[in-house]
Protein backbone atom coordinates (compact mmCIF):
# COMPACT_ATOMS: atom_id res chain seq x y z
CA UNK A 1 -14.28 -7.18 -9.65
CA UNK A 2 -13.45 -4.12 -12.23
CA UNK A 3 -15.36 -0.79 -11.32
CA UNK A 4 -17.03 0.44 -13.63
CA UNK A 5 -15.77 3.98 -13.33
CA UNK A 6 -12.55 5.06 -15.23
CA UNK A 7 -12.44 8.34 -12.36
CA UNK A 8 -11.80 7.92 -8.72
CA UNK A 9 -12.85 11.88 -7.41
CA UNK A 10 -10.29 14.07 -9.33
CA UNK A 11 -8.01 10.64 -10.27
CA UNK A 12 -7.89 9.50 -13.71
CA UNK A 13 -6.98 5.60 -14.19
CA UNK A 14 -3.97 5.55 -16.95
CA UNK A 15 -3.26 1.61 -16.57
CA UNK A 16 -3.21 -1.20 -14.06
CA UNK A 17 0.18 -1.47 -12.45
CA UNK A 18 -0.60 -4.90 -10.38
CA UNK A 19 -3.22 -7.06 -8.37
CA UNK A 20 -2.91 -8.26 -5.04
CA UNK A 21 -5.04 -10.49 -2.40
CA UNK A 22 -7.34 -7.66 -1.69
CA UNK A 23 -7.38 -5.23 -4.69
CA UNK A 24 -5.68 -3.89 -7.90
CA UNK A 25 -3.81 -1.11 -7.96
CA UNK A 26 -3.15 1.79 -10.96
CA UNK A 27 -1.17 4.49 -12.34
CA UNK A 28 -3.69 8.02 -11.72
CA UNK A 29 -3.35 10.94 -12.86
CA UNK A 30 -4.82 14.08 -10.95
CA UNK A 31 -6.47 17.26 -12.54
CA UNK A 32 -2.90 18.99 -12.12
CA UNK A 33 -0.84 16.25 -14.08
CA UNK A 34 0.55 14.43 -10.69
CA UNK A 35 0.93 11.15 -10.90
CA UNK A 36 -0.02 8.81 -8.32
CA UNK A 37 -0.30 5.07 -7.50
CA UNK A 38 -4.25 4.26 -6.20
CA UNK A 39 -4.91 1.28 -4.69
CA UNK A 40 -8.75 -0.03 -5.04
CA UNK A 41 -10.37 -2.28 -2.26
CA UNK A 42 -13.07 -4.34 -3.00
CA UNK A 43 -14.68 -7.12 -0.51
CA UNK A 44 -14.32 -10.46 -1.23
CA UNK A 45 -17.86 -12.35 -2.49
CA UNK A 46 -18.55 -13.77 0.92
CA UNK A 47 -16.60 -11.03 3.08
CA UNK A 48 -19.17 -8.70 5.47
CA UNK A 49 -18.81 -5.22 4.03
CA UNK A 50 -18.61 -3.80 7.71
CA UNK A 51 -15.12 -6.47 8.04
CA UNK A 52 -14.36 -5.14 4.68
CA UNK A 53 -14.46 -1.53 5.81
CA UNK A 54 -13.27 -2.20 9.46
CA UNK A 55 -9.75 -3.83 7.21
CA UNK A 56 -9.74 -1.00 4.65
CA UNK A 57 -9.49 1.95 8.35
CA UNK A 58 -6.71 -0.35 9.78
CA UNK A 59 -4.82 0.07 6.77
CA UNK A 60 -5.71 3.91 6.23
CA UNK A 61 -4.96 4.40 10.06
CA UNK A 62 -1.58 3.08 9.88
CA UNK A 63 -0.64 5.02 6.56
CA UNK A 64 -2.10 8.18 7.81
CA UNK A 65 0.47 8.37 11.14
CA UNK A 66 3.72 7.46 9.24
CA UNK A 67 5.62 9.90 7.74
CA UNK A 68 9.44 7.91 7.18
CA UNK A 69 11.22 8.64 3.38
CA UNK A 70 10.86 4.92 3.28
CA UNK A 71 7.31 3.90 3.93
CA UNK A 72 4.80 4.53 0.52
CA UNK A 73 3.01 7.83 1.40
CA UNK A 74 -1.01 8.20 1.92
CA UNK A 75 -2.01 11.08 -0.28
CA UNK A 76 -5.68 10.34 -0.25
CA UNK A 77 -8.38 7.91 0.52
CA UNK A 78 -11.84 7.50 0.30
CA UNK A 79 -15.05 4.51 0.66
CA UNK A 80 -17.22 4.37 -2.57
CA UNK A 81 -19.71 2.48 -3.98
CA UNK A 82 -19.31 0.01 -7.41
CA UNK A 83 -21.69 -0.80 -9.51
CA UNK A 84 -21.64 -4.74 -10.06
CA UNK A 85 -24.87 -5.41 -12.21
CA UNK A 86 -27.93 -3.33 -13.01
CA UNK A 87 -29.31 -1.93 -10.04
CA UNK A 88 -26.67 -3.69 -8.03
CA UNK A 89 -23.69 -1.69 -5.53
CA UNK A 90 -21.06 -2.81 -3.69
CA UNK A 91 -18.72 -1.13 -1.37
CA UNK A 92 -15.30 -0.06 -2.62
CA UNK A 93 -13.08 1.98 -0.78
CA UNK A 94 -9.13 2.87 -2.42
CA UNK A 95 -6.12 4.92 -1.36
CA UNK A 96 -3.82 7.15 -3.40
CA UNK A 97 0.09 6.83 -2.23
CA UNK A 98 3.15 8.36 -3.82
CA UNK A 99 4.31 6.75 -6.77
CA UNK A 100 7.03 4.56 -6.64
CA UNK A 101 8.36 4.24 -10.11
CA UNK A 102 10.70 1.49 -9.69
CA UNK A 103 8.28 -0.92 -9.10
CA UNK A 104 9.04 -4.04 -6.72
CA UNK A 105 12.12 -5.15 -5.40
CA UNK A 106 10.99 -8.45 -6.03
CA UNK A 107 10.85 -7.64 -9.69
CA UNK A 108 14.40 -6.74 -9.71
CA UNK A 109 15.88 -9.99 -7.69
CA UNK A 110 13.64 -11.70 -9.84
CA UNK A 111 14.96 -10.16 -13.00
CA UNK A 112 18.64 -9.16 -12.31
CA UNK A 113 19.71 -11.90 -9.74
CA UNK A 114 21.22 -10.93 -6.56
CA UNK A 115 22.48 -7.66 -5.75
CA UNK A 116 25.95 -6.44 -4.78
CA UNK A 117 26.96 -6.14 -1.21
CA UNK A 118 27.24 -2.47 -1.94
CA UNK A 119 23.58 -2.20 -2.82
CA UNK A 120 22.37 -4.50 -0.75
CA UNK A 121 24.11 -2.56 2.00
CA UNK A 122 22.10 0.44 0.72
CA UNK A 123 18.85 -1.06 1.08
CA UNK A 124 19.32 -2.55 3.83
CA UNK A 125 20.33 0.63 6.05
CA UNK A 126 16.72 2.42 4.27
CA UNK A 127 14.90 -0.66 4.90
CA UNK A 128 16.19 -0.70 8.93
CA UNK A 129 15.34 2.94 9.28
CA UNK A 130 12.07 2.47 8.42
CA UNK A 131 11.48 -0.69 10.46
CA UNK A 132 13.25 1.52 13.39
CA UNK A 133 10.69 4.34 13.18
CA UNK A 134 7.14 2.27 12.52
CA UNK A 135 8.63 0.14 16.10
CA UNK A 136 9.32 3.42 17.45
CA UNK A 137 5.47 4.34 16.56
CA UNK A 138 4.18 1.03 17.97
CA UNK A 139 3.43 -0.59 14.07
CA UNK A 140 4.95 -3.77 13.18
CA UNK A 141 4.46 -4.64 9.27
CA UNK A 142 4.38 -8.46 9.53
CA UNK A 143 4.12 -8.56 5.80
CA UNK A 144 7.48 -7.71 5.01
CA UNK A 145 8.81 -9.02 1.81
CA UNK A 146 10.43 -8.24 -1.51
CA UNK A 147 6.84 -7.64 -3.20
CA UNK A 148 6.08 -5.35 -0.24
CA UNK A 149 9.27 -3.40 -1.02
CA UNK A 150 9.17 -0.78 -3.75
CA UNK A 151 11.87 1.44 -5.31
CA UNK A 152 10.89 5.40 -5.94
CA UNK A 153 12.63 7.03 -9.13
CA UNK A 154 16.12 7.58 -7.22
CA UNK A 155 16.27 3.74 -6.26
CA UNK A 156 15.20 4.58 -2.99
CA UNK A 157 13.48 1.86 -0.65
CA UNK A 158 9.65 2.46 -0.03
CA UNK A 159 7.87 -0.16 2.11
CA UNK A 160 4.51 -0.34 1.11
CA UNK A 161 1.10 -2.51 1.82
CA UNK A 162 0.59 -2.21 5.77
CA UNK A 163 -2.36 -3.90 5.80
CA UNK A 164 -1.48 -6.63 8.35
CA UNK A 165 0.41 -4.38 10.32
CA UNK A 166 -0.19 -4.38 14.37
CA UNK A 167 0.73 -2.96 17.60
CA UNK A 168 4.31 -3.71 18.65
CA UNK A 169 3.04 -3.49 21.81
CA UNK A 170 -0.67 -4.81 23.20
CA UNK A 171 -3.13 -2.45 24.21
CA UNK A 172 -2.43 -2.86 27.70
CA UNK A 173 1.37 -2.07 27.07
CA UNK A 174 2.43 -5.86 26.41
CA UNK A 175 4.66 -6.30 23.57
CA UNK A 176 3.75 -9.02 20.91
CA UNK A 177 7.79 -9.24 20.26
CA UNK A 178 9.73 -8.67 23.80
């Protein structure tokens, strides 16, 4: 489902950069020229809006207690409302991260072939470092792959979509892992 609304707050849509399983994601632009990636949510036709909203905090909630140079940033974030026909709203809910200008690392293997040792070396150090500090924060992606990878505009590792992230460890202190 395409809103209808080419503004998102103070975010101006430029293009559509991809889709994925649970929303579409573009290249914004805010009043001061930044440039940001925003990811829209919308539920799926059969999908409760309260489970739809309940998915969209888990995600947010995750985002908003990681600060690693190798997991996407959350800039912003906000729950909306689309219109689908005449007299007809849905919820819709989206996030503005950091731009990663290097798109997917998937793109690249995909593209290029495999990498070096040298820069696979590279990426995989980043990519460890941020695995280390969302374990050290009790968050374990379980999504991680090379379309969950991104590169920033120095070729730097960002690990992005955390949306079926979980507790390394249970609520009562019981680790899913160990």
């Amino acid at each position: 489902m395409e809103p209808r609304n080419q503004r998102f707050d103070k975010y101006h849509k430029i293009k559509s950069l991809g889709e994925g399983v649970y929303g579409k994601v573009y290249l914004v632009q805010d009043l001061e020229g930044h440039k940001f990636a925003l990811k829209v949510f919308s539920p799926k036709k059969d999908q409760d809006p309260q489970q739809f909203l309940s998915n969209f905090s888990h995600e947010v909630n995750i985002l908003k207690n990681l600060n690693h140079p190798n997991i996407i940033k959350l800039i912003n974030f906000a729950v909306t409302t689309a219109d689908v026909l005449p007299n007809s709203k849905v919820p819709e809910a989206y996030m503005v991260m950091e731009l990663a200008e290097g798109g997917e690392l998937y793109s690249w293997l995909k593209d290029d072939g495999p990498f070096s040792e040298e820069i696979c070396r590279f990426y995989f150090k980043q990519m460890l470092k941020a695995i280390h500090y969302s374990h050290s924060n009790n968050i374990v992606h379980l999504d991680l792959k090379p379309e969950n990878i991104l590169l920033d505009n120095n070729w730097n590792i960002k690990i992005a979509d955390y949306g079926l992230a979980g507790p390394l460890y249970g609520q009562m202190g019981e680790g899913l892992f160990y």
